[in-house]
C-alpha atoms as a PDB file:
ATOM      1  CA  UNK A   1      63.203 -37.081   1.168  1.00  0.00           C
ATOM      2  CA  UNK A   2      61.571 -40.688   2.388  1.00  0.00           C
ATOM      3  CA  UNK A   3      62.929 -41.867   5.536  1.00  0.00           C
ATOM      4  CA  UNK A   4      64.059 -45.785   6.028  1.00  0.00           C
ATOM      5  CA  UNK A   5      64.139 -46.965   9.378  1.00  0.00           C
ATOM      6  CA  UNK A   6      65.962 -50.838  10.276  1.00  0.00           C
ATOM      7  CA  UNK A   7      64.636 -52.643  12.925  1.00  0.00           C
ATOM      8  CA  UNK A   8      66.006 -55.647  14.375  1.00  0.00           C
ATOM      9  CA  UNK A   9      69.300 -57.056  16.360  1.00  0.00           C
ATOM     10  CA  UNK A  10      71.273 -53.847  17.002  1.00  0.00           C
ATOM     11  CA  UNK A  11      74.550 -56.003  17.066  1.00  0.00           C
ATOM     12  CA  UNK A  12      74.146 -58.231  13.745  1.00  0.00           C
ATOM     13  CA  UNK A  13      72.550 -55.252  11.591  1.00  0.00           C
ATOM     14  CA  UNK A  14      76.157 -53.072  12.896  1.00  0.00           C
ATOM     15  CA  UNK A  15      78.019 -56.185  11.741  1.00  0.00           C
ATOM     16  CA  UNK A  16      76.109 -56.827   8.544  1.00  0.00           C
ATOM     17  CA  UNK A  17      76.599 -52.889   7.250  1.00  0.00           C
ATOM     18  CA  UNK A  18      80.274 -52.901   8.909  1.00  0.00           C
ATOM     19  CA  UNK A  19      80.847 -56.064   7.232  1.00  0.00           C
ATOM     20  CA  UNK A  20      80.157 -54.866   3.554  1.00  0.00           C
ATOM     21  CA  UNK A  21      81.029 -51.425   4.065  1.00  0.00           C
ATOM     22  CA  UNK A  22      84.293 -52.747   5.309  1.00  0.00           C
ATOM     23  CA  UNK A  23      84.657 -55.618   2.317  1.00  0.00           C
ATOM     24  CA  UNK A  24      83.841 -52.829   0.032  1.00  0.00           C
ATOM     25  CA  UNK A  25      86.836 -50.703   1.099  1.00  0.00           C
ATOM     26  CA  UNK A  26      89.543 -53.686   1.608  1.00  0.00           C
ATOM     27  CA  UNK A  27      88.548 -54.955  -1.841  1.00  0.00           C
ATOM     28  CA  UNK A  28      88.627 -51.946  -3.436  1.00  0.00           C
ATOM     29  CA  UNK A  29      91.012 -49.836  -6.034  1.00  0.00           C
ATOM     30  CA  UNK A  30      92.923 -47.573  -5.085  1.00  0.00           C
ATOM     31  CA  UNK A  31      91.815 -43.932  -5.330  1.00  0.00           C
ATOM     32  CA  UNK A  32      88.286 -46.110  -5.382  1.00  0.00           C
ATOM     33  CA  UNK A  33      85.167 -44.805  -3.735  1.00  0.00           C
ATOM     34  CA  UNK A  34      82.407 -46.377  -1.678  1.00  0.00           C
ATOM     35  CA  UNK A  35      78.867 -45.046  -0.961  1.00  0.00           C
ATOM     36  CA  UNK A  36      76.519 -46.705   1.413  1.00  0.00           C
ATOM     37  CA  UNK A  37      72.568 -45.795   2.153  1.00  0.00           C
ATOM     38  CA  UNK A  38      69.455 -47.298   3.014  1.00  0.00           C
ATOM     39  CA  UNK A  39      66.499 -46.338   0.581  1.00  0.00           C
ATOM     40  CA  UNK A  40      63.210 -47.912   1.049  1.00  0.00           C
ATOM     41  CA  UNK A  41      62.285 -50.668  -1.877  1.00  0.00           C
ATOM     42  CA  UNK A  42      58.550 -52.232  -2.517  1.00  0.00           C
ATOM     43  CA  UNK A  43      57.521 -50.770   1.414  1.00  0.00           C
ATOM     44  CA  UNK A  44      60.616 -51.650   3.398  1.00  0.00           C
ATOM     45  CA  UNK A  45      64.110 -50.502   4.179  1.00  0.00           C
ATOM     46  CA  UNK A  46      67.140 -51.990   2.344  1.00  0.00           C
ATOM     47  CA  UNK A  47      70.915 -51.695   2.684  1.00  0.00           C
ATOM     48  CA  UNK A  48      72.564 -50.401  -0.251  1.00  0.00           C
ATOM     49  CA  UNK A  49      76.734 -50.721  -0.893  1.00  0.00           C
ATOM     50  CA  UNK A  50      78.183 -49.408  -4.117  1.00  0.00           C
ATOM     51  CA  UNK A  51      82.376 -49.203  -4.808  1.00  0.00           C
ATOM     52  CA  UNK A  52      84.801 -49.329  -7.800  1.00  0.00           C
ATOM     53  CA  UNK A  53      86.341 -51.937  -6.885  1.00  0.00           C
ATOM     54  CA  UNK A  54      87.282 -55.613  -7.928  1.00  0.00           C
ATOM     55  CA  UNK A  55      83.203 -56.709  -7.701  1.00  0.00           C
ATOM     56  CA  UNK A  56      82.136 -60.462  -7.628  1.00  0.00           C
ATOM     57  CA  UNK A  57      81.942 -62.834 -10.160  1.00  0.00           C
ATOM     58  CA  UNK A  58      78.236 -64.044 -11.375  1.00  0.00           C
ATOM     59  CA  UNK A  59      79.135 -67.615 -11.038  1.00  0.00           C
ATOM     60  CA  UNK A  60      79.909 -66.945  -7.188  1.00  0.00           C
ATOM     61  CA  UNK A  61      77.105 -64.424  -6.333  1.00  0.00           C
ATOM     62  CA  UNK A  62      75.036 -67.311  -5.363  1.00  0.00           C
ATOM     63  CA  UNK A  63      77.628 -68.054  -2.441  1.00  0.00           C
ATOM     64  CA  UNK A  64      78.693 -64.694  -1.692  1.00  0.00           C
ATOM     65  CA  UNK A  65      77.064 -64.368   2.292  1.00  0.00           C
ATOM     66  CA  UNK A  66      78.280 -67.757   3.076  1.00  0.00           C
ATOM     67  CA  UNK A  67      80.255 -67.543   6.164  1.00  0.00           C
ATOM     68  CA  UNK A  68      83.676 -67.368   5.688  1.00  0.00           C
ATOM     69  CA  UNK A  69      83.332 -67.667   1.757  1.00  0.00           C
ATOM     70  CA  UNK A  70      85.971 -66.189  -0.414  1.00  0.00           C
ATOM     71  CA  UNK A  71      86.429 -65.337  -4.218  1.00  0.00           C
END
């Protein structure tokens, strides 16, 4: 197993991952599932959140961590 480590702002990384873990469960189906992990990718440790649920459209991807943005 590789091991990821974060480093940074304690406070905005716990509202970054409780912000899309917590997107990915209000927007999802029900009986839906969620997974979240961090895996390492090209040398550095990334935040990964996967569900069933409703997804994003391409055409508003680009906009999708504005503040306060919604589909």
């Amino acid at each position: 197993m590789t091991r990821s480590a974060l480093q940074g702002n304690t406070r905005l990384l716990d509202e970054m991952v409780g912000s899309l873990v917590s997107n990915a469960i209000r927007y999802n189906r029900r009986g839906g599932s969620v997974h979240a992990w961090v895996l390492p990718q090209d040398g550095h440790p990334c935040v990964w959140v996967s569900d069933t649920g409703i997804g994003i459209p391409e055409e508003a991807q680009p906009k999708a961590f504005e503040r306060f943005y919604r589909v």
